[in-house]
N, C-alpha and C. Protein backbone atom coordinates (compact mmCIF):
# COMPACT_ATOMS: atom_id res chain seq x y z
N UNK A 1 -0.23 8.63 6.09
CA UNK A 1 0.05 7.29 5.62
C UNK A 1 1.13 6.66 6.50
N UNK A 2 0.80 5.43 6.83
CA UNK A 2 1.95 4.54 7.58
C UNK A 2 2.59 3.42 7.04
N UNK A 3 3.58 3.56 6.98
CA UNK A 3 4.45 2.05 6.17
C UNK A 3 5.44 1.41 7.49
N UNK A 4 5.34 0.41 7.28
CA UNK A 4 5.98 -0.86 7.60
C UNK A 4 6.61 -1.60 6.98
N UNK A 5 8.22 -2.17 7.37
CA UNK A 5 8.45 -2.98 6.58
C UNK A 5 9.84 -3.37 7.67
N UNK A 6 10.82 -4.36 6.98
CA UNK A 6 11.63 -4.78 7.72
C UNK A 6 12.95 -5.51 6.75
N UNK A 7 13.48 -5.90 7.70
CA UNK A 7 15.19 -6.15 6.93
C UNK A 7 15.02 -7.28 6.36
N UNK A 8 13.97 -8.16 6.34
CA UNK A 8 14.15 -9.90 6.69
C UNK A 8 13.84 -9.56 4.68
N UNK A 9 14.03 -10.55 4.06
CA UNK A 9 14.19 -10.36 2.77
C UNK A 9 12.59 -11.52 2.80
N UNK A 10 11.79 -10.66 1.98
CA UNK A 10 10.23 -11.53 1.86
C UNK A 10 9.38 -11.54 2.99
N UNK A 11 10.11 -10.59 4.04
CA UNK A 11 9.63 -10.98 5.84
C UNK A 11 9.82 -12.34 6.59
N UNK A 12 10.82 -12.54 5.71
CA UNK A 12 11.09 -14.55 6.26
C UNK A 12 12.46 -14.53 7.11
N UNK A 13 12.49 -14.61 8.24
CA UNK A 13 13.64 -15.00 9.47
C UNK A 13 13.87 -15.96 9.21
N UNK A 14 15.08 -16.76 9.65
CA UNK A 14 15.44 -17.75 10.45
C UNK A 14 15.70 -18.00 11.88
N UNK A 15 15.36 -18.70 12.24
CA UNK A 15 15.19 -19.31 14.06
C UNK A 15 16.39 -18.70 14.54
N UNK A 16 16.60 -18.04 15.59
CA UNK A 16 17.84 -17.76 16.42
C UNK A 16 18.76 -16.53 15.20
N UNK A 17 17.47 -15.81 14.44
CA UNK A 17 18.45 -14.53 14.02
C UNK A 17 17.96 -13.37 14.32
N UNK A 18 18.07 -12.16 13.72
CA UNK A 18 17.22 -11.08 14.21
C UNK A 18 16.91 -10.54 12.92
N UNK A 19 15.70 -9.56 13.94
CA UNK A 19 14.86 -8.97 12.58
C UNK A 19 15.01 -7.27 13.04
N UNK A 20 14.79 -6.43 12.03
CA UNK A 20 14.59 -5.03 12.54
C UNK A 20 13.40 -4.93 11.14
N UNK A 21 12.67 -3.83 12.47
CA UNK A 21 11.65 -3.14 11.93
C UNK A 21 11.20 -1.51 11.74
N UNK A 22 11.02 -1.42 10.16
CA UNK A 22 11.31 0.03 10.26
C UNK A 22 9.60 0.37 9.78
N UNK A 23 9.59 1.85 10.58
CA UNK A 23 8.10 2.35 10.62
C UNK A 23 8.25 4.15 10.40
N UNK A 24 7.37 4.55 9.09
CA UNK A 24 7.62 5.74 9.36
C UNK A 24 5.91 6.38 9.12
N UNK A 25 5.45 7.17 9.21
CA UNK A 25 4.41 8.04 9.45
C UNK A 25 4.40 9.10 9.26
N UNK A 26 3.49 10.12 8.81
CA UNK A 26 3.48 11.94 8.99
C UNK A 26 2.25 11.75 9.30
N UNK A 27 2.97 12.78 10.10
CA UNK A 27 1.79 13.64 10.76
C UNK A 27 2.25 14.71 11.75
N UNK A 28 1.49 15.84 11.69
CA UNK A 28 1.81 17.01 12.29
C UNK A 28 0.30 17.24 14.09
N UNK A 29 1.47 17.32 14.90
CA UNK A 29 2.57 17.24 15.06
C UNK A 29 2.89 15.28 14.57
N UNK A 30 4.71 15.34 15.19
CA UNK A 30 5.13 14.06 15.22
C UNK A 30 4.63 13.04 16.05
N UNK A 31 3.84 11.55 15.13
CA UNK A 31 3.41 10.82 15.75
C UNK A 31 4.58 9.84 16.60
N UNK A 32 4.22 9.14 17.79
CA UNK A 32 5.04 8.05 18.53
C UNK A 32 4.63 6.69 17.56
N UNK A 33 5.37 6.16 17.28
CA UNK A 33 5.56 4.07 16.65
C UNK A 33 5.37 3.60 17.34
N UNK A 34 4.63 2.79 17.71
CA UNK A 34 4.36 1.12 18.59
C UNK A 34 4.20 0.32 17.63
N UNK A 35 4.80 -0.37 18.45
CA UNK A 35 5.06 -2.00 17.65
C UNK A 35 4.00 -2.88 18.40
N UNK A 36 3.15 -3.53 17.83
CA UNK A 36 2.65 -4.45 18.03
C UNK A 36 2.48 -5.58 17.53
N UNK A 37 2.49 -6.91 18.17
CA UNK A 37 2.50 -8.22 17.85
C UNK A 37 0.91 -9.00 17.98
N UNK A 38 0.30 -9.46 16.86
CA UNK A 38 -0.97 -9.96 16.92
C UNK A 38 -1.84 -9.16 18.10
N UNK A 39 -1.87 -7.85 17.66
CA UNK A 39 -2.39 -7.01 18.52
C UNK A 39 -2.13 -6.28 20.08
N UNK A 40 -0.71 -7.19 20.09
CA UNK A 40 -0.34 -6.80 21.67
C UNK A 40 0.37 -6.09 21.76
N UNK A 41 0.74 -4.84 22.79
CA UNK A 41 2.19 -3.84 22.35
C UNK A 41 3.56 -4.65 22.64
N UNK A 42 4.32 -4.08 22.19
CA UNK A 42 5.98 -4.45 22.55
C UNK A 42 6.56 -3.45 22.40
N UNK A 43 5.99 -2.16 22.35
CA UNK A 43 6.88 -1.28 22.60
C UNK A 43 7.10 -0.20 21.86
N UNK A 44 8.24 0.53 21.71
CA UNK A 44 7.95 2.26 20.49
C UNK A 44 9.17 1.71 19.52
N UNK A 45 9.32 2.32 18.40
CA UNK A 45 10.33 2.61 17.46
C UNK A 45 11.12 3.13 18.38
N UNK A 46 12.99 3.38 17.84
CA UNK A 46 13.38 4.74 18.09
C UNK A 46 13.96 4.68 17.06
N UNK A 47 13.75 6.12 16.16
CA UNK A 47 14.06 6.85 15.24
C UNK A 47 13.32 5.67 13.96
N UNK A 48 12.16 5.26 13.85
CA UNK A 48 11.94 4.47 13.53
C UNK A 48 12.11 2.96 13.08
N UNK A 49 12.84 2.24 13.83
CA UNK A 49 13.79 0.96 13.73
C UNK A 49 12.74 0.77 15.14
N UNK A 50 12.52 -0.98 14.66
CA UNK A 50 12.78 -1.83 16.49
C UNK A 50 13.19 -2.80 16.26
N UNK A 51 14.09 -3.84 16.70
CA UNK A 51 15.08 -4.91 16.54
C UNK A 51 14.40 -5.68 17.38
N UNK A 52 13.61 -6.97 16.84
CA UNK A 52 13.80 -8.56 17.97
C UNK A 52 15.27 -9.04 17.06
N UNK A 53 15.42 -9.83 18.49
CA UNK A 53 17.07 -10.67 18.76
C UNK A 53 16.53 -11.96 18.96
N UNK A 54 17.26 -12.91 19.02
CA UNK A 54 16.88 -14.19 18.83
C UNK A 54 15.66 -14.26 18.75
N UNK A 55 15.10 -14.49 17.65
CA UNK A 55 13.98 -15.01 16.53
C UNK A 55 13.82 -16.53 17.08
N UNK A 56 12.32 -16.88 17.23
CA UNK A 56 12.09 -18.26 17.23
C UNK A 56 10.41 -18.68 16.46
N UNK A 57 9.81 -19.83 16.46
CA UNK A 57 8.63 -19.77 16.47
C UNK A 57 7.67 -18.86 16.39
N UNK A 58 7.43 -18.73 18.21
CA UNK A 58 6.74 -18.19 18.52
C UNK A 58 6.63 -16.15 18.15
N UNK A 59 7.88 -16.22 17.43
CA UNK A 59 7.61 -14.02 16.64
C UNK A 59 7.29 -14.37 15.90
N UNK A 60 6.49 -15.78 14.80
CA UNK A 60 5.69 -15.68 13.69
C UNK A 60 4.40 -14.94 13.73
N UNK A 61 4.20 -14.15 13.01
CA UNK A 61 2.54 -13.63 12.81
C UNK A 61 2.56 -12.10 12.63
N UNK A 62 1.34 -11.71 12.54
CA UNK A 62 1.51 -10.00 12.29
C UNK A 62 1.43 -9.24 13.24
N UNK A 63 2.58 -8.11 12.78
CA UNK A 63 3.14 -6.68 13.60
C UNK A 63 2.59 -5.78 13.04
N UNK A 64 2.48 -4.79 13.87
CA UNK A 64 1.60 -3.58 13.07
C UNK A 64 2.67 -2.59 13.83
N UNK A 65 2.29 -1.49 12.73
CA UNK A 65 2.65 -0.12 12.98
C UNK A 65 1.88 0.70 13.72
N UNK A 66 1.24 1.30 14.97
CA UNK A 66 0.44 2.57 15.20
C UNK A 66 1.05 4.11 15.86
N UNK A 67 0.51 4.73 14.67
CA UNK A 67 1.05 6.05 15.13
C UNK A 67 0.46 6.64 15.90
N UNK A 68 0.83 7.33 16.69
CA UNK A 68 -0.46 7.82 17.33
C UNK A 68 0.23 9.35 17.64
N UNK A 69 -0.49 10.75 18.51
CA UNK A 69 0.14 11.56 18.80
C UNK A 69 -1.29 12.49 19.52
N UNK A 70 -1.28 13.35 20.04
CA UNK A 70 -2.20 13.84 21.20
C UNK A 70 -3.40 14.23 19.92
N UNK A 71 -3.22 14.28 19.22
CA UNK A 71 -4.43 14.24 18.39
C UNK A 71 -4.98 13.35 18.24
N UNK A 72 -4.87 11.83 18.36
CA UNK A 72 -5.26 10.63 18.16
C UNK A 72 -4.04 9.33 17.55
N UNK A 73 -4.56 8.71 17.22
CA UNK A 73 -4.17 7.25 16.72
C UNK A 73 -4.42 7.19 15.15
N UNK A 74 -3.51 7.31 14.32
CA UNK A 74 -3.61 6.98 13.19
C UNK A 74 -3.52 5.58 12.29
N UNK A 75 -3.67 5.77 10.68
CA UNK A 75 -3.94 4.19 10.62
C UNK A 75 -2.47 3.78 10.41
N UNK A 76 -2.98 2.01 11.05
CA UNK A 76 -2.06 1.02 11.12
C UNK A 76 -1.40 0.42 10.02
N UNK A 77 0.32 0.61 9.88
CA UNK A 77 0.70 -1.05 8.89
C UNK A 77 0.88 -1.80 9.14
N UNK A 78 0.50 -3.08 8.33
CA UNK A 78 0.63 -4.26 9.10
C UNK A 78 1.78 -5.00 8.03
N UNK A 79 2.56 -5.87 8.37
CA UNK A 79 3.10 -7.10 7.43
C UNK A 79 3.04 -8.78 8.10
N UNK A 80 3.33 -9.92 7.90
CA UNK A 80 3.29 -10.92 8.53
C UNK A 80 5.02 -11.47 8.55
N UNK A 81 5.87 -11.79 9.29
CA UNK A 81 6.54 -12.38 9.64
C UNK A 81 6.32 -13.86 9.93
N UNK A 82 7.31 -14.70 8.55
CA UNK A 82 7.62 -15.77 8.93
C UNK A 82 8.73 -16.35 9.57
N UNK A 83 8.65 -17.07 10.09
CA UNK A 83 9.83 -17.69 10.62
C UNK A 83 10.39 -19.05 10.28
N UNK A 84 11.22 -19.29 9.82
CA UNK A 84 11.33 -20.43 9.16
C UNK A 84 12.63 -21.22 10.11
N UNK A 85 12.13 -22.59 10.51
CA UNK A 85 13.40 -23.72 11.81
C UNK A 85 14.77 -24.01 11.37
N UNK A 86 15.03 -24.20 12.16
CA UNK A 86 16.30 -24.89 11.85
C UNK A 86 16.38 -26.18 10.68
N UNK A 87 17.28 -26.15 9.88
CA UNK A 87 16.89 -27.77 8.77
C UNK A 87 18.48 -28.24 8.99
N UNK A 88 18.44 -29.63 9.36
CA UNK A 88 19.75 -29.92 9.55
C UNK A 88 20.19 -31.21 8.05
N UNK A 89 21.73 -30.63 7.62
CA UNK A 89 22.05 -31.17 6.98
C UNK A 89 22.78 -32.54 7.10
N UNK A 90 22.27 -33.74 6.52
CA UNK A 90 23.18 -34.79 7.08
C UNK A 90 24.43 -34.97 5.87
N UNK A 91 25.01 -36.01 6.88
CA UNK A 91 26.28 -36.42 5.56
C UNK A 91 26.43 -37.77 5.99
N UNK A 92 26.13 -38.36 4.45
CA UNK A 92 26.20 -39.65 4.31
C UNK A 92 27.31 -40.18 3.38
């Protein structure tokens, strides 16, 4: 079984903050984490955590978890990340 999940409270960022993502898995032996973004890699966990830093727009959408390990590729978690803009307050 693979879980996914992350710090952002509801999976909702704000623009210009950061997010961490935590991924854990079993499997014997120990599987490797990749992070992927709408299917593309960005890269491994370490110790299951991966941190984007300045958050904008464009990290809206779904990340997946894949474990994988010389036995194969196990199944994926996925969640969706929103990102929510800047809202500026006026004073009148």
């Amino acid at each position: 079984m693979t879980r996914l999940t992350s710090d952002a409270q509801n999976d909702t960022v704000k623009e210009n903050s950061q997010v961490t993502f935590y991924c854990t898995a079993e499997s014997v032996p120990p599987p490797e984490l990749e992070l992927r973004f709408d299917d593309s890699p960005l890269g491994f966990f370490n110790n299951g955590r991966f941190t984007l830093k300045r958050i904008n727009a464009s990290n809206q959408g779904t990340y997946g978890c894949v474990p994988r390990n010389i036995l194969g590729t196990g199944p994926e978690a996925a969640l969706h990340l929103t990102v929510l803009g800047k809202s500026f307050a006026h004073n009148y």
